[in-house]
N, C-alpha and C. Protein backbone atom coordinates (compact mmCIF):
# COMPACT_ATOMS: atom_id res chain seq x y z
N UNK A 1 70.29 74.50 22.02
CA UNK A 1 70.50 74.50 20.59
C UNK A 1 69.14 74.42 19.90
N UNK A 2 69.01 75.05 18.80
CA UNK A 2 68.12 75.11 18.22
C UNK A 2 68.35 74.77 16.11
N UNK A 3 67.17 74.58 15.82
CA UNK A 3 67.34 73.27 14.47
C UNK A 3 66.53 74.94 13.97
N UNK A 4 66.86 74.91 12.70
CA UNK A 4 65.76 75.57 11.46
C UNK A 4 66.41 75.45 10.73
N UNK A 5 64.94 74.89 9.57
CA UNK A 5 65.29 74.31 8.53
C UNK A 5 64.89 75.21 7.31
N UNK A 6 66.03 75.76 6.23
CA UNK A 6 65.29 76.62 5.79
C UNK A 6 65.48 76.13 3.63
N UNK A 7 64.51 76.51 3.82
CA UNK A 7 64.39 76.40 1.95
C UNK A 7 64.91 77.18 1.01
N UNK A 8 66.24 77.08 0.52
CA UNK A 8 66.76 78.00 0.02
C UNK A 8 66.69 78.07 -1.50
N UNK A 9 65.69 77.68 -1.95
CA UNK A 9 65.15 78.07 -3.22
C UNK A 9 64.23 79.31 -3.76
N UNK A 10 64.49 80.20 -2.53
CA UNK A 10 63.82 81.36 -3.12
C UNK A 10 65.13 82.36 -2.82
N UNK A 11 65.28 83.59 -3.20
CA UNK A 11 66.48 84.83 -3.35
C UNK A 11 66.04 84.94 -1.51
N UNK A 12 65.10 85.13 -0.88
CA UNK A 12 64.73 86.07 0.13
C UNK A 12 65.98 84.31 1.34
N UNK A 13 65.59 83.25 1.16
CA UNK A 13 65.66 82.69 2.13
C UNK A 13 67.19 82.55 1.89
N UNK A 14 67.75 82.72 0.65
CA UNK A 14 69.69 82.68 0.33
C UNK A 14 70.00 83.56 1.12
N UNK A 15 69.16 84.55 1.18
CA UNK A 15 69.92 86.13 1.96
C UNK A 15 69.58 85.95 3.43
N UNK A 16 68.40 85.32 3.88
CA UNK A 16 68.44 84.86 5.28
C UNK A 16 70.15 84.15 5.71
N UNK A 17 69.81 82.70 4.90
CA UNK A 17 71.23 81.81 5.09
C UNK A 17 72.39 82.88 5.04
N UNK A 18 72.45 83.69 3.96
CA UNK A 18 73.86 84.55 4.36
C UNK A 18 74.11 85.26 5.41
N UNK A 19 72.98 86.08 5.50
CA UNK A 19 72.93 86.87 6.83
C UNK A 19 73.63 86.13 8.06
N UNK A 20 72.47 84.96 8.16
CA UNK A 20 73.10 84.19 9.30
C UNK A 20 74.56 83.50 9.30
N UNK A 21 75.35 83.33 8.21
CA UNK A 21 76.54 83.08 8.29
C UNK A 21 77.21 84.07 8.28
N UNK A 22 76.92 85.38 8.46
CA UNK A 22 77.59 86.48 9.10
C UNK A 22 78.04 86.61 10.59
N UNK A 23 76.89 85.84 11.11
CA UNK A 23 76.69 86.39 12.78
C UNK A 23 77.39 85.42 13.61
N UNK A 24 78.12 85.77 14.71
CA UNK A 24 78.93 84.72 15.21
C UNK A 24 78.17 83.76 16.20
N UNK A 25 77.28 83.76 16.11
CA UNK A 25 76.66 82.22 17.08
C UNK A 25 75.43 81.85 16.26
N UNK A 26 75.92 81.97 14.85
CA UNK A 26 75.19 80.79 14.12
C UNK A 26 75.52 79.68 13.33
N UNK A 27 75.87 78.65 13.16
CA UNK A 27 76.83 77.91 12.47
C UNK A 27 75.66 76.88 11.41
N UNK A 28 75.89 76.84 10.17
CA UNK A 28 75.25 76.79 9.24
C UNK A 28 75.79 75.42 8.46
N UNK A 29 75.03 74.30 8.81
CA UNK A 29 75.04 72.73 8.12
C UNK A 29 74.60 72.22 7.16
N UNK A 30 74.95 72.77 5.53
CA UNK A 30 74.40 72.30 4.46
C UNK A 30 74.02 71.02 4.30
N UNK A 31 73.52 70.53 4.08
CA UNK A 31 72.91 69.32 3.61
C UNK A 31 72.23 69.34 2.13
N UNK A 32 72.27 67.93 1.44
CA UNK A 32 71.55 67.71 -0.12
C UNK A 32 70.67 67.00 0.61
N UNK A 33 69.32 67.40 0.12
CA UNK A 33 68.39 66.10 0.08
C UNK A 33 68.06 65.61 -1.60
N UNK A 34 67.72 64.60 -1.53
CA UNK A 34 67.46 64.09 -2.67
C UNK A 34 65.97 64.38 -3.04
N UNK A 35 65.95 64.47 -4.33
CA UNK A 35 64.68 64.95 -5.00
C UNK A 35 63.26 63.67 -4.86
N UNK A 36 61.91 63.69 -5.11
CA UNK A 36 61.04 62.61 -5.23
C UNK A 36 61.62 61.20 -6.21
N UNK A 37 62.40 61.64 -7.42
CA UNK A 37 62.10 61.01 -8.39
C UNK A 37 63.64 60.15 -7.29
N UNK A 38 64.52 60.72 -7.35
CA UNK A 38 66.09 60.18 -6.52
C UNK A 38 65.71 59.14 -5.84
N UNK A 39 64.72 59.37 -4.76
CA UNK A 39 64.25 58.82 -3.90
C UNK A 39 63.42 57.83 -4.04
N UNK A 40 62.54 57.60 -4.99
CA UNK A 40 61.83 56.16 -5.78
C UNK A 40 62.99 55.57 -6.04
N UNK A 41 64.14 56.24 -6.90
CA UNK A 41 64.92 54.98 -7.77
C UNK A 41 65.88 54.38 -6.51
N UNK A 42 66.37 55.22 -5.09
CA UNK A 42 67.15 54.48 -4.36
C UNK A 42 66.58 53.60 -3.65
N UNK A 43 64.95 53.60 -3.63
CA UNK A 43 64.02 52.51 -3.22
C UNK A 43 63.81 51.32 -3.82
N UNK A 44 63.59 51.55 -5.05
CA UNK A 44 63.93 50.53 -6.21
C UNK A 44 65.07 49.82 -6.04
N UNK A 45 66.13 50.39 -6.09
CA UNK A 45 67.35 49.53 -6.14
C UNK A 45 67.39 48.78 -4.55
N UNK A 46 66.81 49.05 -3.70
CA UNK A 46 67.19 48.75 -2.18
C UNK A 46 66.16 47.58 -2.27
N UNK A 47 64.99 47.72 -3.33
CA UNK A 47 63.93 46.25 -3.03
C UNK A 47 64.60 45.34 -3.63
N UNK A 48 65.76 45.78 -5.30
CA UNK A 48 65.50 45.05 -5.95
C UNK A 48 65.17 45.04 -7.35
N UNK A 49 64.75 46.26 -7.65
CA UNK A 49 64.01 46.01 -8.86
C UNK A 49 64.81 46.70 -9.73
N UNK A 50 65.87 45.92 -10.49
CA UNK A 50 66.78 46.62 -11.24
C UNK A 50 67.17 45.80 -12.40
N UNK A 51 66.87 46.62 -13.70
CA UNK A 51 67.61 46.12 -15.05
C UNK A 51 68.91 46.00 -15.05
N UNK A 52 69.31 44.52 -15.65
CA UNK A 52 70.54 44.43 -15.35
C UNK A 52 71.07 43.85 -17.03
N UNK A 53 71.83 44.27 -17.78
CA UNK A 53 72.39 43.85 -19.40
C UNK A 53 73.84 43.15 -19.31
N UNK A 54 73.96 42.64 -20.23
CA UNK A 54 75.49 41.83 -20.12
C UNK A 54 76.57 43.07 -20.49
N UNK A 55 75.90 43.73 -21.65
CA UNK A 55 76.71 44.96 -22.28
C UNK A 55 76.06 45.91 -22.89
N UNK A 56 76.60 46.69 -23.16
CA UNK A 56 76.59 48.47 -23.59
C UNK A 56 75.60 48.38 -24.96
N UNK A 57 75.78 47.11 -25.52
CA UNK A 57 75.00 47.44 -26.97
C UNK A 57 73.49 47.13 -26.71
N UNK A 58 73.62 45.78 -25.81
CA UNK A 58 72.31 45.29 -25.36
C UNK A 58 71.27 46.50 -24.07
N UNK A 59 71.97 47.65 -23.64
CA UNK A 59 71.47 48.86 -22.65
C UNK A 59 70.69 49.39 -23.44
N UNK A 60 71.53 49.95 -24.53
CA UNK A 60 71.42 50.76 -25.47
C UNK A 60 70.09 50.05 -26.49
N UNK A 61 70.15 49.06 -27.23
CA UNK A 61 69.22 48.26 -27.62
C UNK A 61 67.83 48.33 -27.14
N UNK A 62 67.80 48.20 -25.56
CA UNK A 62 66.62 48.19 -24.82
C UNK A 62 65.94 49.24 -24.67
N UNK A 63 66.60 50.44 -24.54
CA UNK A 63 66.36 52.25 -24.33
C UNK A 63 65.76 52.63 -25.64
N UNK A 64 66.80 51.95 -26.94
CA UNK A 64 65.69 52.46 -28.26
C UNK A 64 64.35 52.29 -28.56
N UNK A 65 64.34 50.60 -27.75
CA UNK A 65 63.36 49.71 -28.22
C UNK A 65 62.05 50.77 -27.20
N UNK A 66 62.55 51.18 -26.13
CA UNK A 66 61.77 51.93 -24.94
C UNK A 66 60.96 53.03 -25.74
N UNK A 67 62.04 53.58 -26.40
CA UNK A 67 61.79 54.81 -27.19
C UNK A 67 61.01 55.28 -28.34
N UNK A 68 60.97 53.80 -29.07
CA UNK A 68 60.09 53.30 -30.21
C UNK A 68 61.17 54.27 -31.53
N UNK A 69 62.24 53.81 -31.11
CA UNK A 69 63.62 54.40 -32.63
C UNK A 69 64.16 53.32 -32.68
């Protein structure tokens, strides 16, 4: 068995992936990876470091105040 990993953010490498889900001895395992920014915040939350509000007005409150409105 063999692994390739392919980047399907360009037109040329979608039409690879299709191709190959044409052919009968290739079987094709989508996967999501998560983006840089995804990946800081599920680190964040896994240390710890998370804003936490009693309620919706006080979220909201804090985001304006963030915002300078």
């Amino acid at each position: 068995m063999t692994t390739v990993i392919i980047d399907t953010r360009s037109e040329e490498a979608k039409k690879m992936v299709e191709f190959l889900k044409s052919t009968r001895y290739a079987r094709i395992v989508e996967t999501n990876v998560p983006n840089d920014e995804t990946l800081e915040a599920i680190h964040a939350v896994e240390e710890g470091k998370v804003n936490s509000y009693s309620s919706a007005k006080e979220l909201m409150s804090s985001l304006k105040k963030k915002a300078g409105v």
